[in-house]
Protein backbone atom coordinates (compact mmCIF):
# COMPACT_ATOMS: atom_id res chain seq x y z
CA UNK A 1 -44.27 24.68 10.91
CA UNK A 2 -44.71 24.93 6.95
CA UNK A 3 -42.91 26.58 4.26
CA UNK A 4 -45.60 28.90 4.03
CA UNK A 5 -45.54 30.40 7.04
CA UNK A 6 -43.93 33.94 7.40
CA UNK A 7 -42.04 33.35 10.09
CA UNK A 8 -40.00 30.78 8.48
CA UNK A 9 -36.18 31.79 7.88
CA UNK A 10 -34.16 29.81 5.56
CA UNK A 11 -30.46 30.80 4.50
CA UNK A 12 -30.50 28.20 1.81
CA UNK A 13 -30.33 30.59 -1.55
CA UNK A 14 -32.44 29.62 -4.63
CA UNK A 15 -31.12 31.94 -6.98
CA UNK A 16 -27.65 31.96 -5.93
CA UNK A 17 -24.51 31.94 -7.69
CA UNK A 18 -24.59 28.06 -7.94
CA UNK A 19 -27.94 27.50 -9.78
CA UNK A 20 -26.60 30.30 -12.05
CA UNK A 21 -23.02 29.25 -12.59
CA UNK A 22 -21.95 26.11 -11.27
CA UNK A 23 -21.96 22.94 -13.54
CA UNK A 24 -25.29 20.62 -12.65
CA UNK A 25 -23.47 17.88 -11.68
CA UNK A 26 -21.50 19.80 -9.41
CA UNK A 27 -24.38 21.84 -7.92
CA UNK A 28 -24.91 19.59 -4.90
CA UNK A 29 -21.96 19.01 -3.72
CA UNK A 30 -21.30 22.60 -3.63
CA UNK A 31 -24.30 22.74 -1.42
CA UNK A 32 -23.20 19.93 0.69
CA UNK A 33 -20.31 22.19 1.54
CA UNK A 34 -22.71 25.39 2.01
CA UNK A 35 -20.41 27.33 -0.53
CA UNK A 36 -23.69 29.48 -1.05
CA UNK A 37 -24.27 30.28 2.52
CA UNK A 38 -20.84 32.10 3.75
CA UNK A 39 -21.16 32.90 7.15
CA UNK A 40 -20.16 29.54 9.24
CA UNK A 41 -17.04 29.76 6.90
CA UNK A 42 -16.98 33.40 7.99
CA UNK A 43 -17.73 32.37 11.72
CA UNK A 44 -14.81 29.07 11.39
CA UNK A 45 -12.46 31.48 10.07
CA UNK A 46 -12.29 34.71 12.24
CA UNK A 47 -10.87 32.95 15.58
CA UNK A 48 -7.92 31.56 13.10
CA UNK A 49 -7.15 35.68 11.51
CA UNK A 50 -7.39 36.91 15.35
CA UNK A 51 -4.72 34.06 16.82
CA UNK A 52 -2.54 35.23 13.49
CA UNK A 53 -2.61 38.73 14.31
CA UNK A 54 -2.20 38.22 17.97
CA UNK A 55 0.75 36.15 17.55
CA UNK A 56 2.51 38.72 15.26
CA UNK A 57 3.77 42.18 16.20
CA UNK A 58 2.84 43.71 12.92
CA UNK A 59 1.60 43.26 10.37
CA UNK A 60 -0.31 39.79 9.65
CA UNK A 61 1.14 37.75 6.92
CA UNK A 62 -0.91 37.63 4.02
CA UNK A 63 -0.14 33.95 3.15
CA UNK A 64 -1.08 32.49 6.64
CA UNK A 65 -4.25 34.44 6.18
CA UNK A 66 -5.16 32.98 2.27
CA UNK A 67 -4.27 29.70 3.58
CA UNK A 68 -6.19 29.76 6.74
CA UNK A 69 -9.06 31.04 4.31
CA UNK A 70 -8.98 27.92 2.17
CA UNK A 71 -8.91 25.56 4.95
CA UNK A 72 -11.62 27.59 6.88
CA UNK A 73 -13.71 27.05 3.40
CA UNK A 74 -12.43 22.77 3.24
CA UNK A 75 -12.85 22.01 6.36
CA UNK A 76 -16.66 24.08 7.08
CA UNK A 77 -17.54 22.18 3.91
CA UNK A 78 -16.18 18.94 5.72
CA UNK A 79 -17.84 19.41 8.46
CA UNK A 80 -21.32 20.09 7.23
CA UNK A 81 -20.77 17.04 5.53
CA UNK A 82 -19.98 14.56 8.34
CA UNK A 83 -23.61 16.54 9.94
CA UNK A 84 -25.46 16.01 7.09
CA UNK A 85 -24.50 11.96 7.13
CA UNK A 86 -25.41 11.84 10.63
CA UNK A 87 -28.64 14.01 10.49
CA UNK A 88 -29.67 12.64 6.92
CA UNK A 89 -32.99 11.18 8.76
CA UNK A 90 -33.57 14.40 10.80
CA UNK A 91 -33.18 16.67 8.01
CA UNK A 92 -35.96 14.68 5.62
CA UNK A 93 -38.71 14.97 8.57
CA UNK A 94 -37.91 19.43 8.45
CA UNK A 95 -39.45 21.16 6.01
CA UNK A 96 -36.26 23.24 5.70
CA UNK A 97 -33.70 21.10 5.86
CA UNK A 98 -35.44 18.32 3.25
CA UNK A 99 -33.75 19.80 -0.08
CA UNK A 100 -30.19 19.21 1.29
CA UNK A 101 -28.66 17.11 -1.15
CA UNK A 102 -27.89 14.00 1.45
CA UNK A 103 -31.91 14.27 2.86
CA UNK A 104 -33.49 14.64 -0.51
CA UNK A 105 -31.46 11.97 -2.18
CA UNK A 106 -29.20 14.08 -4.70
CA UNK A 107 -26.31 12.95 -3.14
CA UNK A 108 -25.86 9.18 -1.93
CA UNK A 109 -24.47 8.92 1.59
CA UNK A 110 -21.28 6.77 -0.64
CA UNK A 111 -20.84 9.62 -2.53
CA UNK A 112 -21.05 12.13 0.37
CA UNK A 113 -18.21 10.01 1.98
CA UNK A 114 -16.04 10.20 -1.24
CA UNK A 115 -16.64 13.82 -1.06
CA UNK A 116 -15.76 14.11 2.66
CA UNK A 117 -12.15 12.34 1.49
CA UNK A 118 -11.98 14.38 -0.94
CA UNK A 119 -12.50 17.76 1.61
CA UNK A 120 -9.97 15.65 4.33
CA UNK A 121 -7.42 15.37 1.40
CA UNK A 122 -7.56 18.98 0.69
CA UNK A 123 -7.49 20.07 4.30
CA UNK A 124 -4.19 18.43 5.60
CA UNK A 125 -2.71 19.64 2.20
CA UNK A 126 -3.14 23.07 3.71
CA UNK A 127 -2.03 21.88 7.55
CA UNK A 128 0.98 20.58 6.30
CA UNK A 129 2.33 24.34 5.13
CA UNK A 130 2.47 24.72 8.92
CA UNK A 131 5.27 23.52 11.24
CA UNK A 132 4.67 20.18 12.65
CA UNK A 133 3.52 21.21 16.61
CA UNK A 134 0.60 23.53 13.99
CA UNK A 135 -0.06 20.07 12.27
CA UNK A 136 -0.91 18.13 15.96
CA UNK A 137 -3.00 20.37 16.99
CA UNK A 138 -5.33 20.63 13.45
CA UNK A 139 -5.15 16.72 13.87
CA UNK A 140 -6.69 17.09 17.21
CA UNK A 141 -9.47 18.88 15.83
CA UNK A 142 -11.03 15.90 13.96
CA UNK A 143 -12.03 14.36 16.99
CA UNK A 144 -14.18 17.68 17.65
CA UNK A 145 -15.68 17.48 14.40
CA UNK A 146 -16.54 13.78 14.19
CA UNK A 147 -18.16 14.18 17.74
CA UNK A 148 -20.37 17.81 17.23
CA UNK A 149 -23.17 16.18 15.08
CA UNK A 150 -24.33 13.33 18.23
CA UNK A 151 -24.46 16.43 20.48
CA UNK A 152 -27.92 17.27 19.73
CA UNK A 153 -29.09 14.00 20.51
CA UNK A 154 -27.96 13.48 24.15
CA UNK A 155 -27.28 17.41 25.65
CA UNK A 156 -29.14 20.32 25.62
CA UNK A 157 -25.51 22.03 25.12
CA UNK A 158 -24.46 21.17 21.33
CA UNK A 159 -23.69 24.25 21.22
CA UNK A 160 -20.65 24.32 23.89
CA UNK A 161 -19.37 21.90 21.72
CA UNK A 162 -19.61 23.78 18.61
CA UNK A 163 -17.90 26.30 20.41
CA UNK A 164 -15.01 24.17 21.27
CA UNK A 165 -15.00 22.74 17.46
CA UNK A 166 -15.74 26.06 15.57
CA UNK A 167 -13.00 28.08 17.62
CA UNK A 168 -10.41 25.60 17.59
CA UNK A 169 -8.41 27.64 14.80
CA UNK A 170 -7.35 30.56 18.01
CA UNK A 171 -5.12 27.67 18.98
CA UNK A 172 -3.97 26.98 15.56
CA UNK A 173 -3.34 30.50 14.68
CA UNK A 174 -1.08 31.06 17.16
CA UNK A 175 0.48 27.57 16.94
CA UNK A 176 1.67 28.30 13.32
CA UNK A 177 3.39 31.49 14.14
CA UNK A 178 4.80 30.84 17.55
CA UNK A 179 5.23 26.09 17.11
CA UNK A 180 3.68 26.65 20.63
CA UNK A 181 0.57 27.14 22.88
CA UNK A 182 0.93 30.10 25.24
CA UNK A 183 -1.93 31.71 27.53
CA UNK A 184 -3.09 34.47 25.27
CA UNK A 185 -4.40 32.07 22.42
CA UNK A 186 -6.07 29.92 25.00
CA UNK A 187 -8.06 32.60 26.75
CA UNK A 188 -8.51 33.51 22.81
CA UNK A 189 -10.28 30.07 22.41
CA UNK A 190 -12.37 30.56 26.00
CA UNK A 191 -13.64 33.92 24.23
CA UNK A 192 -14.88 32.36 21.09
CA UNK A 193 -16.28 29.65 23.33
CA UNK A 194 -18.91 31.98 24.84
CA UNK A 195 -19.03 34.03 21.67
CA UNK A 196 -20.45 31.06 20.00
CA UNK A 197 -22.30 30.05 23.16
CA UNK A 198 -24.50 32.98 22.29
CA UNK A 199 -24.46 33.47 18.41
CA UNK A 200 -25.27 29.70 17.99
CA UNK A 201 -28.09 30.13 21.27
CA UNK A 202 -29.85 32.82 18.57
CA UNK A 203 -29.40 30.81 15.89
CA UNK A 204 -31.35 27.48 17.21
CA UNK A 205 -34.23 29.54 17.78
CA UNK A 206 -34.68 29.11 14.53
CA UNK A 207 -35.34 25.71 14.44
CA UNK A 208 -37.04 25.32 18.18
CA UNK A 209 -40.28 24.10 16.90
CA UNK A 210 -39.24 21.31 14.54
CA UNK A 211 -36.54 20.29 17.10
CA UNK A 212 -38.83 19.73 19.20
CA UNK A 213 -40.70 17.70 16.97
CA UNK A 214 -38.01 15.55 16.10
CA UNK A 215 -36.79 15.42 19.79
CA UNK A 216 -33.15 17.05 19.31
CA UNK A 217 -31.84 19.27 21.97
CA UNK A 218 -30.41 22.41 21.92
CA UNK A 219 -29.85 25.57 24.48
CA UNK A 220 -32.70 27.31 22.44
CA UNK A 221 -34.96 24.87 23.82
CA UNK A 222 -33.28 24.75 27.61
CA UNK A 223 -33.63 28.80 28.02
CA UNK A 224 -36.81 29.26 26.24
CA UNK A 225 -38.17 32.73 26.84
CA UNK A 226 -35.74 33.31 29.62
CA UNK A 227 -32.65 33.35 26.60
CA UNK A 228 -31.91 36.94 26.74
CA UNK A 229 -30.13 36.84 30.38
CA UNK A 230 -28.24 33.98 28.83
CA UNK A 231 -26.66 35.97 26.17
CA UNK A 232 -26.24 38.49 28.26
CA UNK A 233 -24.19 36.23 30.34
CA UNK A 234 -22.27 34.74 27.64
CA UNK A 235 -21.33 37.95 25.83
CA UNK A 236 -20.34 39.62 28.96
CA UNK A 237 -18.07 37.07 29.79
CA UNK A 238 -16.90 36.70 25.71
CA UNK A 239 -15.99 40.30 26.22
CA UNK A 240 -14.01 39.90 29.69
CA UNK A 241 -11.78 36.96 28.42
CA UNK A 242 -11.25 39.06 25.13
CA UNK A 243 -10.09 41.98 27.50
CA UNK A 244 -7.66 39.70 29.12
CA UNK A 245 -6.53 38.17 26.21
CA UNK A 246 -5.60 41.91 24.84
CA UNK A 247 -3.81 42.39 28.65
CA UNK A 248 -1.66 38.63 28.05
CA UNK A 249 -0.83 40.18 24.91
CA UNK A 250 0.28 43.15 25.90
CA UNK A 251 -1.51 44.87 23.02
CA UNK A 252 -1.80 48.68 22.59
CA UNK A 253 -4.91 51.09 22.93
CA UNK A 254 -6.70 50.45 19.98
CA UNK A 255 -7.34 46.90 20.89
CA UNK A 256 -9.35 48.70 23.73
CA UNK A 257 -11.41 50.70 21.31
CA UNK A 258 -11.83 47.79 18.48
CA UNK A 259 -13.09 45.75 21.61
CA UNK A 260 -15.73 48.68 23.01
CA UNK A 261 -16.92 48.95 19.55
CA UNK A 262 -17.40 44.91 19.16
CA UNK A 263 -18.64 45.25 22.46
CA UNK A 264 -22.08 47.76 21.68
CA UNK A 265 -21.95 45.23 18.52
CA UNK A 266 -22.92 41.99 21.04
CA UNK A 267 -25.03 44.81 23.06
CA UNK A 268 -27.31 45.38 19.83
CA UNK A 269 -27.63 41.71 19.23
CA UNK A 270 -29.36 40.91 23.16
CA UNK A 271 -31.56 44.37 22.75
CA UNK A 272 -32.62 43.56 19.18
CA UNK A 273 -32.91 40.35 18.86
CA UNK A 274 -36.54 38.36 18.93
CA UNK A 275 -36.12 35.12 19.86
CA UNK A 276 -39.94 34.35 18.17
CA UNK A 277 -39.04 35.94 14.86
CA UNK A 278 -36.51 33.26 13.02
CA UNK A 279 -36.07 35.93 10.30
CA UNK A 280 -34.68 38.17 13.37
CA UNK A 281 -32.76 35.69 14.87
CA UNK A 282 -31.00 34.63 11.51
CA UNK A 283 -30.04 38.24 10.72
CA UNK A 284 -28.46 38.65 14.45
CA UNK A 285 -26.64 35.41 13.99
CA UNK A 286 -25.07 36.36 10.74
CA UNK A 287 -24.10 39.95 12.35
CA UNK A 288 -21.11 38.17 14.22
CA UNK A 289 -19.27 38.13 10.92
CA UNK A 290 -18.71 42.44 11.95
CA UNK A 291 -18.39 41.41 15.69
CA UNK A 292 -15.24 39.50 14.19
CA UNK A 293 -13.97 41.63 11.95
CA UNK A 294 -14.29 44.79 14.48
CA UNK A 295 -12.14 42.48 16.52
CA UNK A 296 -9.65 42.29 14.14
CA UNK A 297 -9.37 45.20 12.97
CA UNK A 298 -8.45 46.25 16.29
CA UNK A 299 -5.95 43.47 16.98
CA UNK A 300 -4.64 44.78 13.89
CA UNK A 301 -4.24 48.04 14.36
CA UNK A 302 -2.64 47.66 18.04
CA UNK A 303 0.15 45.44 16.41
CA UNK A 304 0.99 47.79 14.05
CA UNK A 305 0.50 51.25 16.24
CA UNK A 306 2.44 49.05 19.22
CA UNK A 307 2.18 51.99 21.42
């Protein structure tokens, strides 16, 4: 694979709002974080705004949501960070992943660590608004996150464990209104386990080709052509566990009809999606930002109907 080639999909801007804003010194560190490319902040934060809203019976409170916002930013940018340390050597052999800052030598792996304090610093700042059973279980979390990046190198399923690592915030959500964990948020957290079991399946098609050139696994590579029963499979069951999350929750009709619509959403992804077209692929993966909000909304809206 080559830059040149038209099916190559990169969600790295070139023109963003960085190169035309951002101090130069500052420029790759913002990149380090992926502050240009939104969606896995998008993707980390949506699990976190549905436990809120579940574990309220009205309206959500605007302050959890800000501050589960920032951290959702702090702590995606911390953990691209810890990947890029570990797949520094990876990422210089791919043709699309050579200009990140750590694989093309703008940033030093010393000063990616100070920067990854730096992120950790900010982060448990935010946890610590949060009552102190909230503040255990975003500790916990770190062990997910320092784990995630080896998972390429010795399973074919990293992306089960970016599920459990990226989805981690339906516990915390919950755990910061309610200082407990009860069954709704953790069939919540089972959901967004097969949600990301399929969004993150579409997304390593992307990279199939130069995986297998550096010899990283992924469930791209383990399904091959047969990947659309897969998602079928995983968004099916996403959908079921989301159902019974609504029932635990005793939520109100339009949860029902927030969850249909999400539902056709997931539907279009499996029927449209071309698993040899990485262009394809990336705009299906970034379509889960309106899966998410879709789900909200109806959360939302059965909350504050309550009827």
């Amino acid at each position: 694979m080559t830059e040149t080639s038209e099916h190559i999909a990169t969600d790295i801007p070139t023109e963003g709002w960085i190169e035309r804003f951002a101090p130069r010194a500052t420029r790759p560190y913002l990149r380090l974080a992926r502050l240009d490319r939104p969606i896995g902040t998008w993707l980390l934060l949506l699990p976190c705004w549905w436990s809120v809203a579940l574990a309220t019976p009205t309206w959500p409170d605007a302050k959890l949501f800000v501050l589960f916002a920032i951290g959702a930013v702090v702590m995606r940018g911390a953990g691209c960070t810890v990947n890029d340390i570990v797949d520094r050597n990876f990422d210089a052999r791919v043709a699309r992943t050579a200009t990140r800052p750590i694989a093309s030598g703008q940033v030093s792996v010393f000063q990616a660590f100070l920067f990854l304090g730096l992120l950790m610093v900010l982060g448990l700042s935010i946890l610590v608004q949060f009552n102190a059973f909230s503040v255990a279980v975003g500790a916990a979390s770190l062990i997910l996150i320092a784990l995630y990046p080896f998972m390429k190198r010795i399973t074919y399923w990293p992306q089960l464990f970016l599920g459990f690592t990226f989805n981690w915030g339906a516990l915390l959500g919950w755990a910061a209104i309610q200082g407990n964990l009860a069954a709704p948020a953790i069939v919540l957290y089972a959901a967004g386990i097969f949600w990301t079991l399929g969004y993150d399946t579409i997304y390593a098609h992307q990279d199939k080709d130069d995986d297998v050139l550096i010899g990283v696994k992924s469930t791209a590579l383990k399904f091959g052509a047969g990947t659309k029963p897969w998602l079928v499979g995983f968004y099916t069951i996403t959908i079921i566990l989301l159902a019974a999350t609504g029932l635990l929750a005793n939520l109100a009709w339009p949860y029902y009809s927030g969850l249909t619509l999400a539902a056709w959403q997931l539907a279009w992804q499996i029927r449209s999606v071309d698993i040899a077209d990485p262009k394809n692929c990336l705009r299906r993966f970034k379509s889960n930002r309106d899966f998410g909000l879709i789900l909200l909304a109806g959360i939302i809206a059965a909350q504050v109907i309550g009827f």
